[in-house]
PDB file of N, CA and C in Angstrom:
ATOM      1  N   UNK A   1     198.598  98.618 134.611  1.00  0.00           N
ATOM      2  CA  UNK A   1     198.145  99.218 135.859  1.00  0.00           C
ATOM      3  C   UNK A   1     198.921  98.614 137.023  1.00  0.00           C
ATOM      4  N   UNK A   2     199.498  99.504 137.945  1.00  0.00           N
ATOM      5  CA  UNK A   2     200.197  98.972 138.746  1.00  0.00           C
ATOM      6  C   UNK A   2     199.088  98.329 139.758  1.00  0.00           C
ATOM      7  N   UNK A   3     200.371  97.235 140.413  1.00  0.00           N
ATOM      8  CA  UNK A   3     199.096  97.142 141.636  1.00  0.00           C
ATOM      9  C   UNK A   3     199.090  97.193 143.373  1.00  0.00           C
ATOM     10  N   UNK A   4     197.752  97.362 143.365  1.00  0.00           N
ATOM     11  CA  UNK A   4     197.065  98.602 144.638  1.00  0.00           C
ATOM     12  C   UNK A   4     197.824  97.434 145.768  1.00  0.00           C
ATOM     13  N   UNK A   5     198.556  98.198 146.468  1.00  0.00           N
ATOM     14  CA  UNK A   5     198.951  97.624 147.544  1.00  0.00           C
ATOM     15  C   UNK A   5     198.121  98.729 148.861  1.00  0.00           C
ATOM     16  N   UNK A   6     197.491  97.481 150.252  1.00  0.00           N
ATOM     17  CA  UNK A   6     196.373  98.174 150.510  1.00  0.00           C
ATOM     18  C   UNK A   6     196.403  97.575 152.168  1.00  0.00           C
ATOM     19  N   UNK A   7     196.512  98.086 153.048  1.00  0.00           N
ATOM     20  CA  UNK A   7     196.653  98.015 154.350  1.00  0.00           C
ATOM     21  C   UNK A   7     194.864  97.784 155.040  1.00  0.00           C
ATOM     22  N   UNK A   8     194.887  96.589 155.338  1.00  0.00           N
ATOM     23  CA  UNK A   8     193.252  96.136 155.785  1.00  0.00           C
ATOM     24  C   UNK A   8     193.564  96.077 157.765  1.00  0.00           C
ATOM     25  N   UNK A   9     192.461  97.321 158.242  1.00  0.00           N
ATOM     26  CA  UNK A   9     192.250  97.364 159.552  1.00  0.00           C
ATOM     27  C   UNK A   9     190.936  96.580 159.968  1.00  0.00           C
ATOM     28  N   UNK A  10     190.822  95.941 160.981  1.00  0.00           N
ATOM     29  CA  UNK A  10     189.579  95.230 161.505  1.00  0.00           C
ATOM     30  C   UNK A  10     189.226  95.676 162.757  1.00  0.00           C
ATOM     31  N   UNK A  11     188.141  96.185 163.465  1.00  0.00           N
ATOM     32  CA  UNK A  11     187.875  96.802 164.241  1.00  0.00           C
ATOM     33  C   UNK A  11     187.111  96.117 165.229  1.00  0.00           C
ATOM     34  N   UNK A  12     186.395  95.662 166.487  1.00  0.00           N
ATOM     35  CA  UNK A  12     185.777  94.919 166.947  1.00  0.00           C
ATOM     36  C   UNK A  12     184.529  96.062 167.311  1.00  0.00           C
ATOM     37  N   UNK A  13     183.480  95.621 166.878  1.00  0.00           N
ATOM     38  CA  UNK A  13     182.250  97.036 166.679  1.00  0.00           C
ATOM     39  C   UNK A  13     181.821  97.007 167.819  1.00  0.00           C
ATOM     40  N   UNK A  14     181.353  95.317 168.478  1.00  0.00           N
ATOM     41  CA  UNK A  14     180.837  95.545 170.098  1.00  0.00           C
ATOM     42  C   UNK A  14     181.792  96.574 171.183  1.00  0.00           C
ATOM     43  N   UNK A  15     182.692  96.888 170.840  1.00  0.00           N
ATOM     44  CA  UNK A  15     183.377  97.439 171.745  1.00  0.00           C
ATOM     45  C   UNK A  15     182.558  99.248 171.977  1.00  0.00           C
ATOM     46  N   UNK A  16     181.763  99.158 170.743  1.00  0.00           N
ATOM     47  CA  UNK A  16     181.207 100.327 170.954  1.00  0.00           C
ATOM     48  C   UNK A  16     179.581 100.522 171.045  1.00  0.00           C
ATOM     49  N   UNK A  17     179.213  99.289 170.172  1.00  0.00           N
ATOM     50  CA  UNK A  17     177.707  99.220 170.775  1.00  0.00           C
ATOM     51  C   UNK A  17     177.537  98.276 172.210  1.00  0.00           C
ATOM     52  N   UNK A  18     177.840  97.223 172.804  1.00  0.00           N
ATOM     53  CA  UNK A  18     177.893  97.160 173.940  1.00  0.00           C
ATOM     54  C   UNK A  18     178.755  97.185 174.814  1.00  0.00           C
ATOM     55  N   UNK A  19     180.090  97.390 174.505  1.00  0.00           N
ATOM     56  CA  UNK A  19     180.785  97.895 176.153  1.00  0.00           C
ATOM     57  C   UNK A  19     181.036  99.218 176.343  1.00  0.00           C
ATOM     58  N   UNK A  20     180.671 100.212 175.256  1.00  0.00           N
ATOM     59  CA  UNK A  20     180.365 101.985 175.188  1.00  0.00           C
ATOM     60  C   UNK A  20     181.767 102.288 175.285  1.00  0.00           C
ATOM     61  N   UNK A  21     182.700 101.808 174.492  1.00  0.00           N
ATOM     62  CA  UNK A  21     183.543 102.719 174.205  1.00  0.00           C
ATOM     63  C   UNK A  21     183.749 103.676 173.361  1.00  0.00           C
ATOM     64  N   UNK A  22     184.194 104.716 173.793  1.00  0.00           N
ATOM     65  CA  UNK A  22     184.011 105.768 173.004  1.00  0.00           C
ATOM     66  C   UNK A  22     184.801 105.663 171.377  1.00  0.00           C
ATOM     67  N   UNK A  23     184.188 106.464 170.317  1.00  0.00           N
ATOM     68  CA  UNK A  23     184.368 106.375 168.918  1.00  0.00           C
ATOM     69  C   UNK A  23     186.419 106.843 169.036  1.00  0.00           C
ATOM     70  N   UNK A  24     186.991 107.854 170.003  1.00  0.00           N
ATOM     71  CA  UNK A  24     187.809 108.158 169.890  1.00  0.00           C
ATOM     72  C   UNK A  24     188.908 107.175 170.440  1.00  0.00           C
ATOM     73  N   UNK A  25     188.280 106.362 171.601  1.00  0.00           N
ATOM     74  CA  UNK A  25     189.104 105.169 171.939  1.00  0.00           C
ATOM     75  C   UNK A  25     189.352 104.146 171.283  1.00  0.00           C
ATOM     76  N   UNK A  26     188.648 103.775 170.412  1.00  0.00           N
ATOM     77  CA  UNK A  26     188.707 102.562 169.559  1.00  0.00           C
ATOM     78  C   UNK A  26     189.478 102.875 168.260  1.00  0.00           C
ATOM     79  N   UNK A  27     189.838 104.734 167.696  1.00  0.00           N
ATOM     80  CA  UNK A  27     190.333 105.163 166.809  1.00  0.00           C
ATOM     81  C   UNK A  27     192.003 105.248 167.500  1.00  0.00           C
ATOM     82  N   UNK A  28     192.375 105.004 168.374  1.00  0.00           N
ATOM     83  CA  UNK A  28     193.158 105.186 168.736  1.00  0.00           C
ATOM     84  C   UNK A  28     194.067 104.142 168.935  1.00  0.00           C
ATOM     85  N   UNK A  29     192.665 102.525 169.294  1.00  0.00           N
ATOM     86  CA  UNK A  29     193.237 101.848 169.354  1.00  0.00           C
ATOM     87  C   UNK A  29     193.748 101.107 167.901  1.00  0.00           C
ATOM     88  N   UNK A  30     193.143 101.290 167.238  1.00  0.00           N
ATOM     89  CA  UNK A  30     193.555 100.789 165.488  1.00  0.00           C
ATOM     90  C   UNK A  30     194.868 101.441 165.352  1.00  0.00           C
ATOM     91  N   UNK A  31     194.879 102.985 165.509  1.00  0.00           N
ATOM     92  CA  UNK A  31     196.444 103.885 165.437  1.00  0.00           C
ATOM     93  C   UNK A  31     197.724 102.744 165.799  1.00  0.00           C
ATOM     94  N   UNK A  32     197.468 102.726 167.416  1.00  0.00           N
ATOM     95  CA  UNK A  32     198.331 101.541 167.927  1.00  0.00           C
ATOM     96  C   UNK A  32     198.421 100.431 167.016  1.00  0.00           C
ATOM     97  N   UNK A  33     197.583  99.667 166.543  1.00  0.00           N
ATOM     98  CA  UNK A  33     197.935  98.419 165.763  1.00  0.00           C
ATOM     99  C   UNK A  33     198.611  98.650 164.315  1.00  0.00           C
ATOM    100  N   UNK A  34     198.360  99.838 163.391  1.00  0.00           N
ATOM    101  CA  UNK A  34     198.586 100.415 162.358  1.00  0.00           C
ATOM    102  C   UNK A  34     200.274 100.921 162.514  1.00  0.00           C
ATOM    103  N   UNK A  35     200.785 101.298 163.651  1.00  0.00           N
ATOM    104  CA  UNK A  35     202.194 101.718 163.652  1.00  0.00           C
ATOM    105  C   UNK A  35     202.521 100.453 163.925  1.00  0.00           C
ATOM    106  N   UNK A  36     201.968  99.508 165.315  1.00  0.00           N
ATOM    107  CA  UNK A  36     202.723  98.504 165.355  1.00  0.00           C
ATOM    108  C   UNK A  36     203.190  97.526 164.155  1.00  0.00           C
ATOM    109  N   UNK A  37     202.140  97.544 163.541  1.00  0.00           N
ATOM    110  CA  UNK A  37     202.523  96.793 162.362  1.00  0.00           C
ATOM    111  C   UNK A  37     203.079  97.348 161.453  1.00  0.00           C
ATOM    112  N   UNK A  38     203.116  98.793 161.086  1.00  0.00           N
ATOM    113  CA  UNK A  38     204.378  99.079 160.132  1.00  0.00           C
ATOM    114  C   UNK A  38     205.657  98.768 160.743  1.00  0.00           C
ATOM    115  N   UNK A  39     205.771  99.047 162.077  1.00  0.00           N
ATOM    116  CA  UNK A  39     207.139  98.537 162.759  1.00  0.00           C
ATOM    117  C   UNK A  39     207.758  96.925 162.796  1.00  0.00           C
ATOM    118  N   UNK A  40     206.307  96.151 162.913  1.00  0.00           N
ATOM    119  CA  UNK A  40     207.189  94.744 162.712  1.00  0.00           C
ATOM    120  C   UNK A  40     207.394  94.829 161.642  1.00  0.00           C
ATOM    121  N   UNK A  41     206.581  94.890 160.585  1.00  0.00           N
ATOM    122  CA  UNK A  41     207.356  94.362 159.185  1.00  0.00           C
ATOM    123  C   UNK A  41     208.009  95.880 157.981  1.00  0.00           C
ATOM    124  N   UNK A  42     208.538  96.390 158.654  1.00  0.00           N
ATOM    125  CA  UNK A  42     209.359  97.793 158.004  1.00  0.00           C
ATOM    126  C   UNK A  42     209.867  97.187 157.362  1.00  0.00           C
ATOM    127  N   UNK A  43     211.237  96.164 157.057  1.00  0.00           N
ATOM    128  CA  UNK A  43     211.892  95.756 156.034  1.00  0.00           C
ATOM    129  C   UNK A  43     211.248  95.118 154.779  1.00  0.00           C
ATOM    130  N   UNK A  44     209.666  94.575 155.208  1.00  0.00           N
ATOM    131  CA  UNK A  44     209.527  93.730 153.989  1.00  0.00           C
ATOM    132  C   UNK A  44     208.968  94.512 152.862  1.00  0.00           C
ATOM    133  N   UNK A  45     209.095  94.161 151.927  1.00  0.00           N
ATOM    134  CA  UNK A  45     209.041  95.227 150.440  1.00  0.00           C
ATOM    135  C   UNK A  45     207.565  95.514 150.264  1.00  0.00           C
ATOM    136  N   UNK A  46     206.876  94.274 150.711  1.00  0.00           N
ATOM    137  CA  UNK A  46     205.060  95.639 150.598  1.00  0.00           C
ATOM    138  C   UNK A  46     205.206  96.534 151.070  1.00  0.00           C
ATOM    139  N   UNK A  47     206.014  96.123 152.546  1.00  0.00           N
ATOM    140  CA  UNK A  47     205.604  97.982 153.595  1.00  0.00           C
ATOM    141  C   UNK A  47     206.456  98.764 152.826  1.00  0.00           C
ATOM    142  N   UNK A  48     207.754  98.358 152.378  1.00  0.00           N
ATOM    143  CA  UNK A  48     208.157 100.138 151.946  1.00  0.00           C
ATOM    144  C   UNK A  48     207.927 100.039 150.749  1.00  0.00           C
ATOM    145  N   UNK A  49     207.257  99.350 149.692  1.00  0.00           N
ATOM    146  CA  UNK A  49     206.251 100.269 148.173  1.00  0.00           C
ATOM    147  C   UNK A  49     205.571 100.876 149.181  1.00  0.00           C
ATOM    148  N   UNK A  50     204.266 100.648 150.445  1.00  0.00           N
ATOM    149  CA  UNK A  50     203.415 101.121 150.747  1.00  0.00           C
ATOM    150  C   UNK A  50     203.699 102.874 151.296  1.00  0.00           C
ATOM    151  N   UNK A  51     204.759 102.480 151.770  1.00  0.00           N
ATOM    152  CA  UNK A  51     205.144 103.902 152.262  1.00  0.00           C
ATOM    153  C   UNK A  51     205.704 104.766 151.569  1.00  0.00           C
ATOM    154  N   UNK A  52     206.682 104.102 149.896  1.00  0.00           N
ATOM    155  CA  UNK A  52     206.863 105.144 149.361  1.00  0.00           C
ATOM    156  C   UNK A  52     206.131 106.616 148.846  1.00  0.00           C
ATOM    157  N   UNK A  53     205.099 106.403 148.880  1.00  0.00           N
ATOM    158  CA  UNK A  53     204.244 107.539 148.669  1.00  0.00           C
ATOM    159  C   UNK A  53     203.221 107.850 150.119  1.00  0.00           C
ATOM    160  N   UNK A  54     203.514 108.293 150.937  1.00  0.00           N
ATOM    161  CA  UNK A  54     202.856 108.665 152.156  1.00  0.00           C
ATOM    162  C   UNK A  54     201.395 109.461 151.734  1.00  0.00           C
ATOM    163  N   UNK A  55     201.281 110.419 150.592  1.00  0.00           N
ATOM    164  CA  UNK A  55     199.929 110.933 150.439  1.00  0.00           C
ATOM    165  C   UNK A  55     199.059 110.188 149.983  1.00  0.00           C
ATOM    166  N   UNK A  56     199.284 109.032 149.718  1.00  0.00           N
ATOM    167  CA  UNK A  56     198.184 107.800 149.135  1.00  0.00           C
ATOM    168  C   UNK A  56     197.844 106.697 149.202  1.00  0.00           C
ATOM    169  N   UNK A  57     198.708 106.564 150.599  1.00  0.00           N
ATOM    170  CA  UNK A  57     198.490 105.096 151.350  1.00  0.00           C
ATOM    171  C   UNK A  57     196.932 104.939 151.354  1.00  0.00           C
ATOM    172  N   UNK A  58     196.653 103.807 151.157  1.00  0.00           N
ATOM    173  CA  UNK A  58     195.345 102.975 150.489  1.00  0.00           C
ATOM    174  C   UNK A  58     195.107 102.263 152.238  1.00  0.00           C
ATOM    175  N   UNK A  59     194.041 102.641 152.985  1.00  0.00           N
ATOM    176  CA  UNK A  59     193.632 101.559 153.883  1.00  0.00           C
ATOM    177  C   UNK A  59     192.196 101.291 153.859  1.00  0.00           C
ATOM    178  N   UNK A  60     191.978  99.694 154.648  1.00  0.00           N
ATOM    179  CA  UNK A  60     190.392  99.627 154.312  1.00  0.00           C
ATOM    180  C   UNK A  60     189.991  99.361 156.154  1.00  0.00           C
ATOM    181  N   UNK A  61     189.370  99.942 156.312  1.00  0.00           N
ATOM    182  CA  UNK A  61     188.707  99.758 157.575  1.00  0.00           C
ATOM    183  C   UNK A  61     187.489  98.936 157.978  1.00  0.00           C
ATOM    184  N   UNK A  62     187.177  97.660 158.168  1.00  0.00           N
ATOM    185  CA  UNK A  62     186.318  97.004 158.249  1.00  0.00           C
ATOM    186  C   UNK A  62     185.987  96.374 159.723  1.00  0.00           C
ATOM    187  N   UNK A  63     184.769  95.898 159.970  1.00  0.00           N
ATOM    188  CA  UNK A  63     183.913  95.808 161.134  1.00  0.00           C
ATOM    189  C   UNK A  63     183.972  94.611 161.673  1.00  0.00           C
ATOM    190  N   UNK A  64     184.252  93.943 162.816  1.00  0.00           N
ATOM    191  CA  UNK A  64     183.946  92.384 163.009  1.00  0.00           C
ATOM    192  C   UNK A  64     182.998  92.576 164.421  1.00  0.00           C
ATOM    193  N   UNK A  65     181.835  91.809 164.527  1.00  0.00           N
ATOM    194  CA  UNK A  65     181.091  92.040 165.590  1.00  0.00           C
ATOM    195  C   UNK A  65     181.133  91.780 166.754  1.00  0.00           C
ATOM    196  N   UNK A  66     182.623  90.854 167.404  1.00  0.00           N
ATOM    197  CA  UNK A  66     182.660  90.936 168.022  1.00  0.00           C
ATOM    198  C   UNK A  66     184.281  90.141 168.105  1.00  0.00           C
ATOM    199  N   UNK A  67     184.572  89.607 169.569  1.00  0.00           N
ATOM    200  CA  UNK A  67     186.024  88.972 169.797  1.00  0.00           C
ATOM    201  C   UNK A  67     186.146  87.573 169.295  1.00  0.00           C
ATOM    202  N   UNK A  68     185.114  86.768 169.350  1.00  0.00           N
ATOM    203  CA  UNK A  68     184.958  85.541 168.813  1.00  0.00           C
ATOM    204  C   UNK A  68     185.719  85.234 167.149  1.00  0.00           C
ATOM    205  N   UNK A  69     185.055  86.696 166.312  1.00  0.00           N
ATOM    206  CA  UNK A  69     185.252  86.680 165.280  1.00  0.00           C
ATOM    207  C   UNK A  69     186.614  87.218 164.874  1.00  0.00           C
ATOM    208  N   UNK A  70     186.877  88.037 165.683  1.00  0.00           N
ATOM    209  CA  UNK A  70     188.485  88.401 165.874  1.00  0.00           C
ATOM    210  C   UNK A  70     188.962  87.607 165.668  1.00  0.00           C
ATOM    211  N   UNK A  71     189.162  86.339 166.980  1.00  0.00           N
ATOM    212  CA  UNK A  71     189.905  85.871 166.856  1.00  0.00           C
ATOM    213  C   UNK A  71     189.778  84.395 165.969  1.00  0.00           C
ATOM    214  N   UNK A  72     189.038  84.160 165.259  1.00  0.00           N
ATOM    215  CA  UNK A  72     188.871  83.389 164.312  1.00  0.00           C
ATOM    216  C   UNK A  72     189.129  83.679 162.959  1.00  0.00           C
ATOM    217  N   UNK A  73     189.035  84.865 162.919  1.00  0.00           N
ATOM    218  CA  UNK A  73     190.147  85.694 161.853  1.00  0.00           C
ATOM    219  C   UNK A  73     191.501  85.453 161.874  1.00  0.00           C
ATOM    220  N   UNK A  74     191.986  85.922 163.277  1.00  0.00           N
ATOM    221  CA  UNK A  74     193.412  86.057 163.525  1.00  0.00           C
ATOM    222  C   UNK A  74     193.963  83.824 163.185  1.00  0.00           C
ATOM    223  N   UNK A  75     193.405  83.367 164.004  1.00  0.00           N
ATOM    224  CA  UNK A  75     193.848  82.302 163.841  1.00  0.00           C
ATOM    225  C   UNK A  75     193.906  81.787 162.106  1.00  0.00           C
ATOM    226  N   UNK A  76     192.896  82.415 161.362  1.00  0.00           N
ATOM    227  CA  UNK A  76     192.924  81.838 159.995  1.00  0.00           C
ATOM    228  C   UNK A  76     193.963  82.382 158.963  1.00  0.00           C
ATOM    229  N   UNK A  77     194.383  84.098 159.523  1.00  0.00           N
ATOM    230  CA  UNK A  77     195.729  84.492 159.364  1.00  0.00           C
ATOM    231  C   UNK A  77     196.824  83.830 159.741  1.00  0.00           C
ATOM    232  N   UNK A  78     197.413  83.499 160.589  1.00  0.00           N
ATOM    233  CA  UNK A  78     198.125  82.598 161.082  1.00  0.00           C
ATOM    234  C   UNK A  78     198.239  81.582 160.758  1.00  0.00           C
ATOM    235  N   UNK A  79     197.660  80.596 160.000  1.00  0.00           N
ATOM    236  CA  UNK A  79     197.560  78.769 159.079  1.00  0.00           C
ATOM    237  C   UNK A  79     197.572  79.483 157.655  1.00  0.00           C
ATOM    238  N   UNK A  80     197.248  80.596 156.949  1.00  0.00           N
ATOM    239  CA  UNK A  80     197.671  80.999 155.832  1.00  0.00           C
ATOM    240  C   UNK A  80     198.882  81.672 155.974  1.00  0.00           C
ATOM    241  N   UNK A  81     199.538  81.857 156.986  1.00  0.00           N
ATOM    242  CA  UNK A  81     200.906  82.411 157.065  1.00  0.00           C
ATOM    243  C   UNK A  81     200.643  84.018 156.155  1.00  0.00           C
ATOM    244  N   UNK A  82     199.446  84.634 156.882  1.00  0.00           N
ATOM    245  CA  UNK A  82     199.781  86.130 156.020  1.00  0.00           C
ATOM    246  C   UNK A  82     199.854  87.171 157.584  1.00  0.00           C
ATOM    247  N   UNK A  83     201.027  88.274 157.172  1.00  0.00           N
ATOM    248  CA  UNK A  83     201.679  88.944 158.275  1.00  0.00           C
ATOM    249  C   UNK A  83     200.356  89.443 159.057  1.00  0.00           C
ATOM    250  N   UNK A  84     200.371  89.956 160.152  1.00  0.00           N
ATOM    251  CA  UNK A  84     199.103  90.728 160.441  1.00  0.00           C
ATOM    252  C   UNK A  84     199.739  91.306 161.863  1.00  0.00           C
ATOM    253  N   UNK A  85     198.955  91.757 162.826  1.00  0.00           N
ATOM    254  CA  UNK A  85     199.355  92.108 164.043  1.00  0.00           C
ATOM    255  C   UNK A  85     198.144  92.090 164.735  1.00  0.00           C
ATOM    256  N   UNK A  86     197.536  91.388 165.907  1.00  0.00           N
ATOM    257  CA  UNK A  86     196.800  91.625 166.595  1.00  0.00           C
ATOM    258  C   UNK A  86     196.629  92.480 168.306  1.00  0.00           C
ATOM    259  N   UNK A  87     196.010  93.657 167.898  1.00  0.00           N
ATOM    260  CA  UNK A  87     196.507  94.567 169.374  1.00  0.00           C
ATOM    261  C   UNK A  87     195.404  94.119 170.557  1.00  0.00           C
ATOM    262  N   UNK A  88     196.478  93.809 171.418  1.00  0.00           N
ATOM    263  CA  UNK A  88     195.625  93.689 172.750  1.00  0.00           C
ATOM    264  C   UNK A  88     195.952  94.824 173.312  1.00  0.00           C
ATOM    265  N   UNK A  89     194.796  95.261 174.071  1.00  0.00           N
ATOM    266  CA  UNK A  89     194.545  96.827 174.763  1.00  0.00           C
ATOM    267  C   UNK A  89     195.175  96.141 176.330  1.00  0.00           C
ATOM    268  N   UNK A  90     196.115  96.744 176.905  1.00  0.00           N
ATOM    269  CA  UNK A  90     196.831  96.543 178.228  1.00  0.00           C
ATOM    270  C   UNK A  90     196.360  98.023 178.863  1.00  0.00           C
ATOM    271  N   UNK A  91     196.671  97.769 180.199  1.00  0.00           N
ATOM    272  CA  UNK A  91     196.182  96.514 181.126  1.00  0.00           C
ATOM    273  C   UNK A  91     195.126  95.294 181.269  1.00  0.00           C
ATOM    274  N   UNK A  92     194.037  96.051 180.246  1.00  0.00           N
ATOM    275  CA  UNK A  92     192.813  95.046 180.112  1.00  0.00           C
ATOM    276  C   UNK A  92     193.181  93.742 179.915  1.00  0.00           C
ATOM    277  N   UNK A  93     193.811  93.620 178.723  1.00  0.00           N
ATOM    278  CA  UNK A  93     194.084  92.415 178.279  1.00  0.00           C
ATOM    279  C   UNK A  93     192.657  91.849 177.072  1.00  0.00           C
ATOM    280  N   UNK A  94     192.519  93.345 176.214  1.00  0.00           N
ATOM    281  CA  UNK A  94     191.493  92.704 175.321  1.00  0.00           C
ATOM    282  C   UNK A  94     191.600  92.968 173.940  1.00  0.00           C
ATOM    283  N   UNK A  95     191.548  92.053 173.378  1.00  0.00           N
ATOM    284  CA  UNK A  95     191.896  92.245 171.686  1.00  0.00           C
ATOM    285  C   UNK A  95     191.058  93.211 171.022  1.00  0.00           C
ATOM    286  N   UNK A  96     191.028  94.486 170.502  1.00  0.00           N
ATOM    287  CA  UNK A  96     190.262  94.854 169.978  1.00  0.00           C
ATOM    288  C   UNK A  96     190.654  95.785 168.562  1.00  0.00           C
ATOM    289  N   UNK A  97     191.703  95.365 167.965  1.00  0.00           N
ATOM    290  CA  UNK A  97     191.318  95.110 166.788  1.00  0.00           C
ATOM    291  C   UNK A  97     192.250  94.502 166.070  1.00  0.00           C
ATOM    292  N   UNK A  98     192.779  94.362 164.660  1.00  0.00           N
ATOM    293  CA  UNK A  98     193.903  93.796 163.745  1.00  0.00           C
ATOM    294  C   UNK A  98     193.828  94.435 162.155  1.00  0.00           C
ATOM    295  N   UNK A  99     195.485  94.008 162.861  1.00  0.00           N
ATOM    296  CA  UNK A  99     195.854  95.006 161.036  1.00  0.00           C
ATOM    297  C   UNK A  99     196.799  93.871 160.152  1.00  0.00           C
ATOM    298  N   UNK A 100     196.474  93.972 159.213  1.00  0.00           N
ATOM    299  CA  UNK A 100     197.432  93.729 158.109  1.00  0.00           C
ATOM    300  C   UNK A 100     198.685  94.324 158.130  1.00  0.00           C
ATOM    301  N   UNK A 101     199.981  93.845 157.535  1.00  0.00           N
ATOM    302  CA  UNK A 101     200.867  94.443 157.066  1.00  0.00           C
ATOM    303  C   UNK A 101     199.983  94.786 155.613  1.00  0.00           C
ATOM    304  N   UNK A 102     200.860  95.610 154.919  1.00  0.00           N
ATOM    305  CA  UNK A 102     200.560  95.960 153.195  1.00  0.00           C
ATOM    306  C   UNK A 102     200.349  95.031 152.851  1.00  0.00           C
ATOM    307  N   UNK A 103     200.048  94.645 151.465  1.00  0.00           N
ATOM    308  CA  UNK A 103     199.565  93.377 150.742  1.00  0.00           C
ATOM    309  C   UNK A 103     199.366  94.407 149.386  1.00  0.00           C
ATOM    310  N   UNK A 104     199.432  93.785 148.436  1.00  0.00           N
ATOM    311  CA  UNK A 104     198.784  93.646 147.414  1.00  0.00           C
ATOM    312  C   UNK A 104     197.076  93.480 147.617  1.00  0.00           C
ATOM    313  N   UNK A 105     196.501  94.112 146.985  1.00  0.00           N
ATOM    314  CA  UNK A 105     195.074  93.732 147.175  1.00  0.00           C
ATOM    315  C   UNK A 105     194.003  92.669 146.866  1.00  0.00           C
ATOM    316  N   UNK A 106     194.834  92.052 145.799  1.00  0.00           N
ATOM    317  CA  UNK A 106     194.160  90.752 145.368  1.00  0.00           C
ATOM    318  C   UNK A 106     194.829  89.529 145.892  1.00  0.00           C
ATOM    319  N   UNK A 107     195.876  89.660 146.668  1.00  0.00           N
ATOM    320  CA  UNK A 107     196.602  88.724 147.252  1.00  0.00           C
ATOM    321  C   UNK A 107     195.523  88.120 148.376  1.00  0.00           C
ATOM    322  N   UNK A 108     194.999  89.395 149.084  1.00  0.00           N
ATOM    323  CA  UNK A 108     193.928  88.841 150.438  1.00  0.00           C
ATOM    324  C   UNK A 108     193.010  89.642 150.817  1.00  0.00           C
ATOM    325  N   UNK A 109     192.301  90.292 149.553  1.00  0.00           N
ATOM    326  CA  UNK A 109     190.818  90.763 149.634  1.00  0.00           C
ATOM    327  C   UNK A 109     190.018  89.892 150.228  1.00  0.00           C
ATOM    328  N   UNK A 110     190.260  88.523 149.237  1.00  0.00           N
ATOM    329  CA  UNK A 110     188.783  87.029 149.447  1.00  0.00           C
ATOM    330  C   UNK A 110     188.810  86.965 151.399  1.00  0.00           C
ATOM    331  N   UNK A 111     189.955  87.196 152.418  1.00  0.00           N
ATOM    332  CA  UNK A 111     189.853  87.470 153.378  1.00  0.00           C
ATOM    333  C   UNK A 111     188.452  87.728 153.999  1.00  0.00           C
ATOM    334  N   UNK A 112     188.734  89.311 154.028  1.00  0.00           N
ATOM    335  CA  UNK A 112     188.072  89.970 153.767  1.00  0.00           C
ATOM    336  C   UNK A 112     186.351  90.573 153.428  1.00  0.00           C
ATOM    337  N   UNK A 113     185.841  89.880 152.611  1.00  0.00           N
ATOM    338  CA  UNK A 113     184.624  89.729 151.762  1.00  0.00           C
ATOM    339  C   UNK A 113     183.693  89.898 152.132  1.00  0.00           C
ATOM    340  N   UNK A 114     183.480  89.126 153.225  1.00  0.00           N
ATOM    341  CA  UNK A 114     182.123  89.072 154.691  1.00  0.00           C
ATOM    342  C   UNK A 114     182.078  90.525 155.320  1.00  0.00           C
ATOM    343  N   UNK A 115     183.220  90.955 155.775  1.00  0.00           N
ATOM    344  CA  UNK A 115     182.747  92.011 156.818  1.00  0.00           C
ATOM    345  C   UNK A 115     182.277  93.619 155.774  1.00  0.00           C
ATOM    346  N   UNK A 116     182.076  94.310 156.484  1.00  0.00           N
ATOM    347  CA  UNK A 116     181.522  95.319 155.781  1.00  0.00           C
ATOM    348  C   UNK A 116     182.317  96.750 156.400  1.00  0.00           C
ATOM    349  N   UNK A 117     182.619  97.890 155.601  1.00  0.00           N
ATOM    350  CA  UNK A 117     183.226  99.086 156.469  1.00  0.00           C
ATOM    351  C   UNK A 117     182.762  99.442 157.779  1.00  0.00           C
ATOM    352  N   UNK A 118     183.703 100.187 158.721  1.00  0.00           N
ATOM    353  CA  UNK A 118     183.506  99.565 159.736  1.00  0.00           C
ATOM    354  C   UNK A 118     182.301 101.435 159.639  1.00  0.00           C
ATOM    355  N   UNK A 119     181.754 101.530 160.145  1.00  0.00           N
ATOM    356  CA  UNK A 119     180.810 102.587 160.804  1.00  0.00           C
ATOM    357  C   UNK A 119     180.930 102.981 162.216  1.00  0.00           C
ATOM    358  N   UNK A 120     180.715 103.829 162.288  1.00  0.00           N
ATOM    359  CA  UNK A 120     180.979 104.324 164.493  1.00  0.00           C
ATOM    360  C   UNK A 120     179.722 104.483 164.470  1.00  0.00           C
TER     361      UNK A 120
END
């Protein structure tokens, strides 16, 4: 069985139960982090297995409750040295969400584990 190489999005949920952003703004803002990060890491060989087949790119969309946890994520990405991209929304200047480059799925599921799909 080959294996599932799998693009993990993280979403910051308060952004929609308390600062009321809308379900389409926050989908938009993941978009942004999802190209950005195929663009930084285009050369490395997860992203293009991931892209060789465009009808079956594998992503997981999961929930973090707020920025705290963001960024305690992001920093724990960063000391494990695994690629990621974190989008800050400009002009604001507010993190609201992070993506993985591709991965293999068992490489950095255990990541992962805690949060739950993300829901609008």
């Amino acid at each position: 069985m080959a294996t599932q190489i799998v693009q993990y999005v993280l979403i910051r949920k308060d952004l929609i139960s308390s600062l009321k952003w809308t379900l389409g703004a926050l989908i938009a803002q993941a978009c942004h982090a999802c190209t950005a990060t195929i663009h930084l890491f285009y050369e490395d060989q997860n992203t293009k297995e991931y892209l060789k087949d465009l009808d079956n790119m594998h992503k997981v969309v999961l929930e973090v409750p707020d920025e705290d946890v963001l960024m305690e994520l992001t920093l724990k990405l960063k000391l494990d040295n695994i690629d990621h991209k974190l989008w800050i929304e400009q002009p604001e200047d507010i993190a609201t969400c992070l993506v993985l480059k591709p991965y293999p799925k068992s490489e950095v599921q255990n990541y992962f584990k805690k949060y739950k799909l993300f829901s609008g």
